[in-house]
PDB file of N, CA and C in Angstrom:
ATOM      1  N   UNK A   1      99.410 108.358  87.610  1.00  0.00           N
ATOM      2  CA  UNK A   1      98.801 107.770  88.793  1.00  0.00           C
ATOM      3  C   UNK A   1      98.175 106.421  88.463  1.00  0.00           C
ATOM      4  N   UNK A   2      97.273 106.288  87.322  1.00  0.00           N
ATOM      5  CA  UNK A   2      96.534 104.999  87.227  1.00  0.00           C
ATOM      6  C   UNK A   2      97.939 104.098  86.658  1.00  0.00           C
ATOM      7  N   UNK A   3      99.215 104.530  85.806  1.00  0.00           N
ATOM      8  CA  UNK A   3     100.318 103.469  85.698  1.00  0.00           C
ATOM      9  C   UNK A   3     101.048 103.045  87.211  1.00  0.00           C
ATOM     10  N   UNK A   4     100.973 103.503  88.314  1.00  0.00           N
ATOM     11  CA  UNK A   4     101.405 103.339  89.774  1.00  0.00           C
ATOM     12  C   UNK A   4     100.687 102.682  90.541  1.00  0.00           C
ATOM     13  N   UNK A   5      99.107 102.680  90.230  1.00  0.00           N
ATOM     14  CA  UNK A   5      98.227 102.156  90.929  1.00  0.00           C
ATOM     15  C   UNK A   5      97.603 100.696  90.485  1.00  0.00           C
ATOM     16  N   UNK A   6      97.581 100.670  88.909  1.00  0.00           N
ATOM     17  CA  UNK A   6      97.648  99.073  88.701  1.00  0.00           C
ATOM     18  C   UNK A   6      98.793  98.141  88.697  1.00  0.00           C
ATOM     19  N   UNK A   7     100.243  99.038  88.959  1.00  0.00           N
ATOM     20  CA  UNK A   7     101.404  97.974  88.917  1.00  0.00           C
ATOM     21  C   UNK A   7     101.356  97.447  90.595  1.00  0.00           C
ATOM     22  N   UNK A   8     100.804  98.790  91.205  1.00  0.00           N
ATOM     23  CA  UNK A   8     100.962  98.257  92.798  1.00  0.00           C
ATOM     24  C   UNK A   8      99.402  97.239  93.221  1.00  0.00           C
ATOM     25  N   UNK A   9      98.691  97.412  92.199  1.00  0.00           N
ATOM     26  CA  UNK A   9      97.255  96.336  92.758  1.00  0.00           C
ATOM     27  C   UNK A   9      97.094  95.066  91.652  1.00  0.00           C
ATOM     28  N   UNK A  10      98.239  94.683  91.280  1.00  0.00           N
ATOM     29  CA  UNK A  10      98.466  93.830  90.275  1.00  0.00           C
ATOM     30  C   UNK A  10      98.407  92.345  91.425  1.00  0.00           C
ATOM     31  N   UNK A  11      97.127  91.558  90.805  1.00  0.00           N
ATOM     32  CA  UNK A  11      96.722  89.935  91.673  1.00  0.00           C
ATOM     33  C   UNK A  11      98.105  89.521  91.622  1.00  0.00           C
ATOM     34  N   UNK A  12      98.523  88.849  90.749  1.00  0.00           N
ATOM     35  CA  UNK A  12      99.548  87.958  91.110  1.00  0.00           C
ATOM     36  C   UNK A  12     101.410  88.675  92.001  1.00  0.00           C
ATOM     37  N   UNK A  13     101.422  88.417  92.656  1.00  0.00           N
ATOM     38  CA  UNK A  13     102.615  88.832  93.275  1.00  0.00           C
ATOM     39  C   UNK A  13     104.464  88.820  92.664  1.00  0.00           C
ATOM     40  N   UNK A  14     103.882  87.685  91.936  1.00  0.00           N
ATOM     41  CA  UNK A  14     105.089  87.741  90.902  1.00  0.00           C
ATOM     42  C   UNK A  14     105.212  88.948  89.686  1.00  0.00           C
ATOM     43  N   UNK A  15     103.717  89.250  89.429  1.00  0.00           N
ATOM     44  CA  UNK A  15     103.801  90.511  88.411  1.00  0.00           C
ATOM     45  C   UNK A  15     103.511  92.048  89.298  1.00  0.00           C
ATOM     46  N   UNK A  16     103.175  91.636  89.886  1.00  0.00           N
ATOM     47  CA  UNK A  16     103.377  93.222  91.042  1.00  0.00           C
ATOM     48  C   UNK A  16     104.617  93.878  91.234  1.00  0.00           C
ATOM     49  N   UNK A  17     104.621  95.111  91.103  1.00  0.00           N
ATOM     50  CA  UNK A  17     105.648  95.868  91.335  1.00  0.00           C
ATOM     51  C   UNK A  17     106.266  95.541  92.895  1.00  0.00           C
ATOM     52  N   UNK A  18     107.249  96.069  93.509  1.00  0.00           N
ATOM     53  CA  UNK A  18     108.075  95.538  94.213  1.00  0.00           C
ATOM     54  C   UNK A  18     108.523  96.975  94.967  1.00  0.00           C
ATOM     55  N   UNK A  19     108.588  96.850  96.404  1.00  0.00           N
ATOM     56  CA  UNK A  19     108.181  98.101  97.161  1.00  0.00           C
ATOM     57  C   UNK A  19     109.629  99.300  97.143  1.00  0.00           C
ATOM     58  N   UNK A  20     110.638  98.686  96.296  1.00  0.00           N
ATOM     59  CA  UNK A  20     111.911  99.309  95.906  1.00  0.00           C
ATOM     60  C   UNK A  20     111.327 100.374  94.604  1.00  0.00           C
ATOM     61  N   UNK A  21     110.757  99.756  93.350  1.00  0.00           N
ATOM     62  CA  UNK A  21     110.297  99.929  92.434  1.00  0.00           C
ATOM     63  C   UNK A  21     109.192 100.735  92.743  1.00  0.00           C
ATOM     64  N   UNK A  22     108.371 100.800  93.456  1.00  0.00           N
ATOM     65  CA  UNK A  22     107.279 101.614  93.607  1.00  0.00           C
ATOM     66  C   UNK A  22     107.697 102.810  94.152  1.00  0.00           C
ATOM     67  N   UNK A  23     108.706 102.853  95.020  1.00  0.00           N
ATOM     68  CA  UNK A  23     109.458 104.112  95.506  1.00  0.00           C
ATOM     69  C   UNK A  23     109.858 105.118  94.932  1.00  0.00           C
ATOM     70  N   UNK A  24     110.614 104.007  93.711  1.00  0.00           N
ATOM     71  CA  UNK A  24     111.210 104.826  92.111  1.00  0.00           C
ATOM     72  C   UNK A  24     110.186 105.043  90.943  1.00  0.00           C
ATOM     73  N   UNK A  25     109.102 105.131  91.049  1.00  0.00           N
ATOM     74  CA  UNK A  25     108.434 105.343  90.570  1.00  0.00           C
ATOM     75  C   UNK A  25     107.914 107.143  90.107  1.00  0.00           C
ATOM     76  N   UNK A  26     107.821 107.297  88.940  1.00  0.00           N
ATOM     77  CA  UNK A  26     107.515 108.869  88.479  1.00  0.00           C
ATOM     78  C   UNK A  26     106.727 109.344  89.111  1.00  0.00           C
ATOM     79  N   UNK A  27     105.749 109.054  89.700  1.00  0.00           N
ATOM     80  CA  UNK A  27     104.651 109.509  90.373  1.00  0.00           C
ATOM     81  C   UNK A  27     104.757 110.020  91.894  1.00  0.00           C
ATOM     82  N   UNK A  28     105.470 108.980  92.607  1.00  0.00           N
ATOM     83  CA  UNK A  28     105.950 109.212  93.615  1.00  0.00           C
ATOM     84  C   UNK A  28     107.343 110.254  93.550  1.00  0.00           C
ATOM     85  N   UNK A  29     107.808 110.795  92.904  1.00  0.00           N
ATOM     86  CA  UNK A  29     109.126 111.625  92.294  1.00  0.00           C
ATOM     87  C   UNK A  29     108.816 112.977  93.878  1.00  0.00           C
ATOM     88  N   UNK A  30     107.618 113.201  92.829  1.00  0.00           N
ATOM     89  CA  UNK A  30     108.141 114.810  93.768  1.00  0.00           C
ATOM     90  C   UNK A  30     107.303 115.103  95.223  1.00  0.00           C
ATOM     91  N   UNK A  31     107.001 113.406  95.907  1.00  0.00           N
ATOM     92  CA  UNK A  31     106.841 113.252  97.397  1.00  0.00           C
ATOM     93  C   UNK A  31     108.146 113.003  97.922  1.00  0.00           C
ATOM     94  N   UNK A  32     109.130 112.562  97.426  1.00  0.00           N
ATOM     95  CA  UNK A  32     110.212 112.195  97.911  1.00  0.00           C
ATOM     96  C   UNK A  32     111.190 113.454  98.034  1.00  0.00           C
ATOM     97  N   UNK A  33     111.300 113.143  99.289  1.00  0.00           N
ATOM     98  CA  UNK A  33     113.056 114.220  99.769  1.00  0.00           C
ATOM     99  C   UNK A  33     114.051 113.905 100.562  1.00  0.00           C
ATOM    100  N   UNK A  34     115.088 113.402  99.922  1.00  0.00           N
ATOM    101  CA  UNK A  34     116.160 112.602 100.725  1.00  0.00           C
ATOM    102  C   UNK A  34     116.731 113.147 101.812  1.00  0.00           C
ATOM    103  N   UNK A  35     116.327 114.370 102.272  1.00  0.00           N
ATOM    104  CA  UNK A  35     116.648 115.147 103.506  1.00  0.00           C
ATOM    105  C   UNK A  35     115.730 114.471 104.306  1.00  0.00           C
ATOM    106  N   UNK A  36     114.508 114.236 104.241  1.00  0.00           N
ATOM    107  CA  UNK A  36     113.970 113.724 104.889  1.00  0.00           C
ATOM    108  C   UNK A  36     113.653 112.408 104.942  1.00  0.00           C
ATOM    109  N   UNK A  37     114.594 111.575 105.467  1.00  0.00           N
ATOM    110  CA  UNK A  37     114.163 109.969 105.330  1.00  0.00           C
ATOM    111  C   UNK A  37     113.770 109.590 106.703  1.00  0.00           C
ATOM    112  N   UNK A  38     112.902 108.638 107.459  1.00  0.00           N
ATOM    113  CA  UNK A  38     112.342 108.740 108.448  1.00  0.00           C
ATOM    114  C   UNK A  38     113.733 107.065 108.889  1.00  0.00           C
ATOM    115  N   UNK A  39     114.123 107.117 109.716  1.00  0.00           N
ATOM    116  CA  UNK A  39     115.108 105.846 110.188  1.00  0.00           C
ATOM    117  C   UNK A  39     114.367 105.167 112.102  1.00  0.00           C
ATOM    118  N   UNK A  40     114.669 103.865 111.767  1.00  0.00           N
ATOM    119  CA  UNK A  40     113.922 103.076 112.905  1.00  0.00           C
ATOM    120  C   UNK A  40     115.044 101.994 112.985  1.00  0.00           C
ATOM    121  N   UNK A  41     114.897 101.831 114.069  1.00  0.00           N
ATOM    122  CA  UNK A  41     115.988 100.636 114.758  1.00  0.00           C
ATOM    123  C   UNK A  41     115.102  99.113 113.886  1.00  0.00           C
ATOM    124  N   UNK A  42     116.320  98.415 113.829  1.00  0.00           N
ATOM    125  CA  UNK A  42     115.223  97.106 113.146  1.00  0.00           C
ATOM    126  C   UNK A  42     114.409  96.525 113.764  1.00  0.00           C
ATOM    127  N   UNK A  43     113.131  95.629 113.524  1.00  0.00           N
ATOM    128  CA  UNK A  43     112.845  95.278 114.720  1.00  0.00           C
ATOM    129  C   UNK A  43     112.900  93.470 114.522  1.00  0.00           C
ATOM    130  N   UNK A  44     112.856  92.735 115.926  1.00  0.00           N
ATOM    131  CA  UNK A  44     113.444  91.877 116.424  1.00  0.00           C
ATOM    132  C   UNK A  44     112.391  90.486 115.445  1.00  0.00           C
ATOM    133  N   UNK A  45     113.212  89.456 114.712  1.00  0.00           N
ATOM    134  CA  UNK A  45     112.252  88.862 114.094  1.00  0.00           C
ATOM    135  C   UNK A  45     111.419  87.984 115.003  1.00  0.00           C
ATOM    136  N   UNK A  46     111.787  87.571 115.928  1.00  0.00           N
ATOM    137  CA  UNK A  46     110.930  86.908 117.017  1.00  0.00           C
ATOM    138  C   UNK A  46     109.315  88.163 117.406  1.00  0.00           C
ATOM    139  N   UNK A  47     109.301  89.382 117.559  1.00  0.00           N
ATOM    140  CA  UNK A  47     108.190  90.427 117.766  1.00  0.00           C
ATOM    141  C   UNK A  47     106.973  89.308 116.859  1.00  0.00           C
ATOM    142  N   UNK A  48     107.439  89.357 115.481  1.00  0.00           N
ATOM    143  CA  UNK A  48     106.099  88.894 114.225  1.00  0.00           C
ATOM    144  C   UNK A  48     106.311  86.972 114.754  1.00  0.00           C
ATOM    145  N   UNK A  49     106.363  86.596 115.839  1.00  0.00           N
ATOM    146  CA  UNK A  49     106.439  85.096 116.524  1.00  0.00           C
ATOM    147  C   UNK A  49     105.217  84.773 117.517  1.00  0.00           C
ATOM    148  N   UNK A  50     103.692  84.915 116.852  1.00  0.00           N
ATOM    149  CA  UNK A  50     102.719  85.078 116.914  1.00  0.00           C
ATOM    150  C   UNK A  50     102.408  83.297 117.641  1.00  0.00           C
ATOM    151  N   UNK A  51     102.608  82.698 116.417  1.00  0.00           N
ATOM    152  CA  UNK A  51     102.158  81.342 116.901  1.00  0.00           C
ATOM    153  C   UNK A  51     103.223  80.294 117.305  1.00  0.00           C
ATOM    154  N   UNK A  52     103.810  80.785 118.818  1.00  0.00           N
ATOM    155  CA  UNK A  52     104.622  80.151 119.257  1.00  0.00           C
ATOM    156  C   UNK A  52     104.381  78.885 120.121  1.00  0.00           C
ATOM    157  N   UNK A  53     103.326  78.243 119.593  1.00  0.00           N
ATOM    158  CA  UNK A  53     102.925  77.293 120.278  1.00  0.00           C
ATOM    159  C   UNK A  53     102.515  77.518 121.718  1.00  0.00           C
ATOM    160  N   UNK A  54     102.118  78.730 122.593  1.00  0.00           N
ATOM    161  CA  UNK A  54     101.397  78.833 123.891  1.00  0.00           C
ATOM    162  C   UNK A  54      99.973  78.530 123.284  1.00  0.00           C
ATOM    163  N   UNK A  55      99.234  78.203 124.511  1.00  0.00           N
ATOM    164  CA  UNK A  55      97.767  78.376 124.207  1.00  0.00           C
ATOM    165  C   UNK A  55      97.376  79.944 124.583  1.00  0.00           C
ATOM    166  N   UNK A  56      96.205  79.711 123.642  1.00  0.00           N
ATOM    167  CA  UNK A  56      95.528  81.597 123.726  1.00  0.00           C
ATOM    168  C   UNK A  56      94.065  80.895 123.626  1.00  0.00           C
ATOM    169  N   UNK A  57      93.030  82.174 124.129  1.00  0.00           N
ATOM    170  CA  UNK A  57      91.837  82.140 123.671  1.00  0.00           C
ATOM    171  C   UNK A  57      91.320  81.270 125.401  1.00  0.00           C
ATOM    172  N   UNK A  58      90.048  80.341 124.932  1.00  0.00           N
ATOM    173  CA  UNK A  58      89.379  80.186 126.090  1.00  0.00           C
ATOM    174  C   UNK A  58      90.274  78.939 126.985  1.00  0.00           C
ATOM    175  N   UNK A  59      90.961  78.475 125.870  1.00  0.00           N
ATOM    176  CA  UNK A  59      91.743  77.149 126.397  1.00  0.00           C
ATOM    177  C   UNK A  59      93.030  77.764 127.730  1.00  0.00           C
ATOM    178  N   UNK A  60      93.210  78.588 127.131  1.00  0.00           N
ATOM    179  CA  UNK A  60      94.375  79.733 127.966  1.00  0.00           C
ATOM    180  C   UNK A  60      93.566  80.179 129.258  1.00  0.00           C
ATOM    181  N   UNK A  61      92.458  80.451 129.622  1.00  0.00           N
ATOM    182  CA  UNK A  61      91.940  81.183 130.826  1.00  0.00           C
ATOM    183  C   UNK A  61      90.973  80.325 131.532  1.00  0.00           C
ATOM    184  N   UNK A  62      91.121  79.138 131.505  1.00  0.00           N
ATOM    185  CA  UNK A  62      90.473  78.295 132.019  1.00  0.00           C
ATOM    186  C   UNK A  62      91.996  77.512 133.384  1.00  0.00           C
TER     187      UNK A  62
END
């Protein structure tokens, strides 16, 4: 557990484990059951298109 938990809270992002790698990880072994994989439609990259240049906030409701 503490080898799973400092590769996944490792500062720099380049030395951090990688969310493929953390999956495969020993620790995580016997949470995993390939009968059960949970599946979701993809979602649309425009959804995370937050700052699309509208106004928001007080400038917006005036």
């Amino acid at each position: 557990a503490i080898d799973f938990l400092e590769k996944c809270l490792t500062f720099s992002p380049k030395r951090r484990i990688e969310v493929g790698e953390a999956l495969q990880h020993p620790y995580l072994a016997p949470y995993h059951d390939p009968q059960d994989e949970p599946t979701a439609e993809p979602i649309d990259p425009s959804f995370f298109d937050f700052d699309n240049g509208e106004q928001s906030g007080k400038e917006a409701l005036k």
